[in-house]
Protein backbone atom coordinates (compact mmCIF):
# COMPACT_ATOMS: atom_id res chain seq x y z
CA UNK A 1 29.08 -35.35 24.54
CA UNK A 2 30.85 -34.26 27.54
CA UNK A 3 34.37 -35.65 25.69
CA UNK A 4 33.44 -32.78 22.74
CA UNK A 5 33.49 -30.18 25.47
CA UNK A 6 36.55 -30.91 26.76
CA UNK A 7 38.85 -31.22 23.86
CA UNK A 8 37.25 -28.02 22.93
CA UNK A 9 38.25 -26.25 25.69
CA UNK A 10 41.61 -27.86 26.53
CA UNK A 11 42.85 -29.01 22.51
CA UNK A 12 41.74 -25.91 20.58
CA UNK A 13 44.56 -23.54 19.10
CA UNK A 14 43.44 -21.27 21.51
CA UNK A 15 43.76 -22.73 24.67
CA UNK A 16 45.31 -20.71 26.77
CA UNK A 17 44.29 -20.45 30.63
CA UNK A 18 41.90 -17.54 29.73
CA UNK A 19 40.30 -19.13 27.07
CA UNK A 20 39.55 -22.48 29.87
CA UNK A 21 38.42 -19.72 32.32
CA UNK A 22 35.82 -18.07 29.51
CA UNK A 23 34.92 -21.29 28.50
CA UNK A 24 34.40 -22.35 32.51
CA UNK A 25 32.25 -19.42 32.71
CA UNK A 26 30.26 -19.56 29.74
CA UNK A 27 29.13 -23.18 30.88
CA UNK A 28 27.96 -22.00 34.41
CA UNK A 29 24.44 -19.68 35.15
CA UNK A 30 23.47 -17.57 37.74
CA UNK A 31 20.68 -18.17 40.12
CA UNK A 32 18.22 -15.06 40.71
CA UNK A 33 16.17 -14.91 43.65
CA UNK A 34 13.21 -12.75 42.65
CA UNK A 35 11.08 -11.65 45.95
CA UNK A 36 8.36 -9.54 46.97
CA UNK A 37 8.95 -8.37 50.45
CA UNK A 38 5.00 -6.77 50.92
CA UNK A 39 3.14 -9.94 50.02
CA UNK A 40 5.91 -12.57 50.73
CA UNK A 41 5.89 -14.35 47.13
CA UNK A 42 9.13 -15.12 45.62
CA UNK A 43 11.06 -17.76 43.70
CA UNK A 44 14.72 -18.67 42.65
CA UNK A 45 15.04 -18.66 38.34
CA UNK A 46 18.63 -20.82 37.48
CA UNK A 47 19.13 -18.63 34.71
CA UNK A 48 22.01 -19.82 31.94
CA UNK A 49 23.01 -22.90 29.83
CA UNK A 50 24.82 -24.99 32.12
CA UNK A 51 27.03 -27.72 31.05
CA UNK A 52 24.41 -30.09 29.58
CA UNK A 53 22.65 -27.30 27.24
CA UNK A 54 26.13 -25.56 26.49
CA UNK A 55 26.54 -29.16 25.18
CA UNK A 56 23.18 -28.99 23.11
CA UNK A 57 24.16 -25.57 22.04
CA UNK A 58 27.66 -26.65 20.76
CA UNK A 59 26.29 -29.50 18.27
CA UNK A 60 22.81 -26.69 17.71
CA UNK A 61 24.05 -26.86 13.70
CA UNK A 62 24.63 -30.24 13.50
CA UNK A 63 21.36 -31.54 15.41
CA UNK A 64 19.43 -28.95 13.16
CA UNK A 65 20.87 -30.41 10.03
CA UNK A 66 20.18 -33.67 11.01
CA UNK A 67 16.78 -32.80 12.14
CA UNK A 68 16.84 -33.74 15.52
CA UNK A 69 15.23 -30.03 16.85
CA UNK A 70 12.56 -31.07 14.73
CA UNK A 71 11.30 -29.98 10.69
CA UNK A 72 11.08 -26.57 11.11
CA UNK A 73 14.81 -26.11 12.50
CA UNK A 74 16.34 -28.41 10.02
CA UNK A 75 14.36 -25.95 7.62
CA UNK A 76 15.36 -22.81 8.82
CA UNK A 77 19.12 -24.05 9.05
CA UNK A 78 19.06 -25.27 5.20
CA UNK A 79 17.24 -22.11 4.16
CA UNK A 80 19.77 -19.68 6.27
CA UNK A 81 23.21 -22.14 6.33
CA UNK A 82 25.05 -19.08 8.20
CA UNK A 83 22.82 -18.78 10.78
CA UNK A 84 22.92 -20.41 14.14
CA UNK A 85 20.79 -21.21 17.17
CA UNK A 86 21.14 -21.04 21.12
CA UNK A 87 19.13 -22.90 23.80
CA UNK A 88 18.92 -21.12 27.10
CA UNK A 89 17.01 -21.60 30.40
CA UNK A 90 14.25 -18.69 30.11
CA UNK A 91 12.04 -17.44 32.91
CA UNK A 92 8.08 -18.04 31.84
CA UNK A 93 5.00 -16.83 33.37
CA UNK A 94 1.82 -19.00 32.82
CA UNK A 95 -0.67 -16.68 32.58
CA UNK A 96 -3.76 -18.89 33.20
CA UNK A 97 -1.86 -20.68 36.22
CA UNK A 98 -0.02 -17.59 37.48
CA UNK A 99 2.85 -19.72 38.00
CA UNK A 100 6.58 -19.04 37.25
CA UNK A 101 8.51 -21.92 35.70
CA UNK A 102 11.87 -22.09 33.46
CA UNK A 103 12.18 -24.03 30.19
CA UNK A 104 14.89 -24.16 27.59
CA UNK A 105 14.48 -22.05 24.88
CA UNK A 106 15.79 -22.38 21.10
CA UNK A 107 16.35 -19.25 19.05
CA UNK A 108 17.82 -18.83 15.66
CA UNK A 109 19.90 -16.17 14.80
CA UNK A 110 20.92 -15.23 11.05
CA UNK A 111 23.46 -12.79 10.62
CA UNK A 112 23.37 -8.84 9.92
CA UNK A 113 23.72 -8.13 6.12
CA UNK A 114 27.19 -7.63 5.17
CA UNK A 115 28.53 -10.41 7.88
CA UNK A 116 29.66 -14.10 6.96
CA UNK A 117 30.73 -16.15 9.66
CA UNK A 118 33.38 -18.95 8.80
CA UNK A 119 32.14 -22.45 10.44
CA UNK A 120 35.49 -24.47 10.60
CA UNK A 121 34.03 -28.52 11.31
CA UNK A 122 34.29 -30.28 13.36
CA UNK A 123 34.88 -27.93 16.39
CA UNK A 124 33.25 -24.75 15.82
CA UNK A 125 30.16 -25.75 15.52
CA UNK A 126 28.37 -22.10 17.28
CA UNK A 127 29.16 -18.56 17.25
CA UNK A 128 30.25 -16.64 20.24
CA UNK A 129 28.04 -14.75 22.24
CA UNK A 130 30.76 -11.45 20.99
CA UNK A 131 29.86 -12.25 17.96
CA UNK A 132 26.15 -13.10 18.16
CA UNK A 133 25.42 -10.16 20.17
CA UNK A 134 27.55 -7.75 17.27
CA UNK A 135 26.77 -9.73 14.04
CA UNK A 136 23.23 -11.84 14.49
CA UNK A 137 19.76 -11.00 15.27
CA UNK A 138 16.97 -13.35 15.83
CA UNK A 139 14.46 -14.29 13.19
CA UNK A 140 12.70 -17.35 15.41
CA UNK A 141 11.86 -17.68 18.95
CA UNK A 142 10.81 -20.71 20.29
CA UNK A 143 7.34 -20.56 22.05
CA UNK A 144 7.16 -22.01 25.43
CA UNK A 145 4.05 -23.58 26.65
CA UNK A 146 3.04 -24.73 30.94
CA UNK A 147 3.59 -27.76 31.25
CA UNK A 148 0.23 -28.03 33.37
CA UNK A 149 -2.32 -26.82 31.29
CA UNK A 150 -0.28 -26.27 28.06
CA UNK A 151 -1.09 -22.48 27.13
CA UNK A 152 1.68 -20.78 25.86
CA UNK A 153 3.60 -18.75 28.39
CA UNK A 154 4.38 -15.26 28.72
CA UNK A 155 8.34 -15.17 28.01
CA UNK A 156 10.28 -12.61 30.91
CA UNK A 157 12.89 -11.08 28.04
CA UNK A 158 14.00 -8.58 30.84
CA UNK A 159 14.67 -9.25 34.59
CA UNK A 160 13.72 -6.22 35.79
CA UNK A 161 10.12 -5.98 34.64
CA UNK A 162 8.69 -9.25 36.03
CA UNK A 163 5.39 -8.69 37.51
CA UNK A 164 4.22 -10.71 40.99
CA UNK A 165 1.27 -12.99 40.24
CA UNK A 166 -0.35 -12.32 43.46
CA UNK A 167 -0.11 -8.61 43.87
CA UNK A 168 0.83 -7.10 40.50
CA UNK A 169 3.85 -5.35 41.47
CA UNK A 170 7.60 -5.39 40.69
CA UNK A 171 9.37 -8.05 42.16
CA UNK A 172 12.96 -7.54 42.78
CA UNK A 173 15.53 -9.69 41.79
CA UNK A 174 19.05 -10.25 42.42
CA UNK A 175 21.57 -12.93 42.37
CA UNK A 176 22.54 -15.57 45.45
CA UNK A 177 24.78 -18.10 43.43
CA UNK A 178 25.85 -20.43 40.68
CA UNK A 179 25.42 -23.49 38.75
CA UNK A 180 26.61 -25.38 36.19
């Protein structure tokens, strides 16, 4: 898997050193450091892909067609063959534990009307996040369930509303560091 990464980044037509950087970049995440300075709670979120998932993400058409996400992704990739999916580390809130926990998350993305997107095998395999942002919305969101008592959690889609499970208020986040 790793070996499909690499002559991606270093054997595409495209290779120049800023296309290694971006691709060096896109790989890594950011860790967030969300505290609450009047009741002391806080936690660090590794937010990103990171190599292995940037991996999953790469090969996120293939596995579907092959049905290795499961039925309902090899489905949704049959019924929509221009669509696409990413898997990224999300921030969850349990709301019967009132615990904070991260958990890859799938989403599939079809394009806007009007848009085609030109998959050339065997390398380009997902769509940039230029042109996923521009071109694709999502049409499935994974849930995400605790993995201690297995109700489904309470997705944080925006960093700067997530709520402190001991007091109620804002916590504050902000970055420390990197990872990949």
């Amino acid at each position: 898997q790793y070996a499909f990464v690499l002559r991606l980044a270093l054997h595409s037509p495209a290779s120049s050193p800023f296309v290694r950087l971006f691709i060096w970049i896109a790989i890594m995440g950011s860790i967030i450091r969300f505290t609450h300075k009047e009741c002391g709670f806080g936690f660090d979120f590794w937010e990103g892909i990171g190599f292995n998932l940037f991996v999953q993400q790469c090969e996120a058409r293939k596995n579907m067609s092959l049905g290795k996400w499961g039925k309902q992704w090899q489905d949704l990739i049959k019924k929509f063959p221009d669509g696409t999916a990413t898997i990224n580390e999300t921030l969850c809130l349990c709301p019967k534990c009132k615990k904070y926990f991260s958990q890859p998350r799938k989403v599939f993305y079809v394009p806007n009307e009007g848009y085609h997107y030109d998959f050339q095998e065997p390398y380009d395999d997902m769509v940039s996040s230029c042109i996923l942002y521009y071109h694709y919305h999502p049409i499935i969101k994974e849930n995400i369930f605790c993995l201690d008592c297995n109700t489904e959690a309470t997705v944080m889609e925006k960093y700067s509303y997530v709520p402190c499970p001991i007091c109620g208020k804002i916590l504050r986040g902000r970055d420390v560091g990197n990872w990949d």
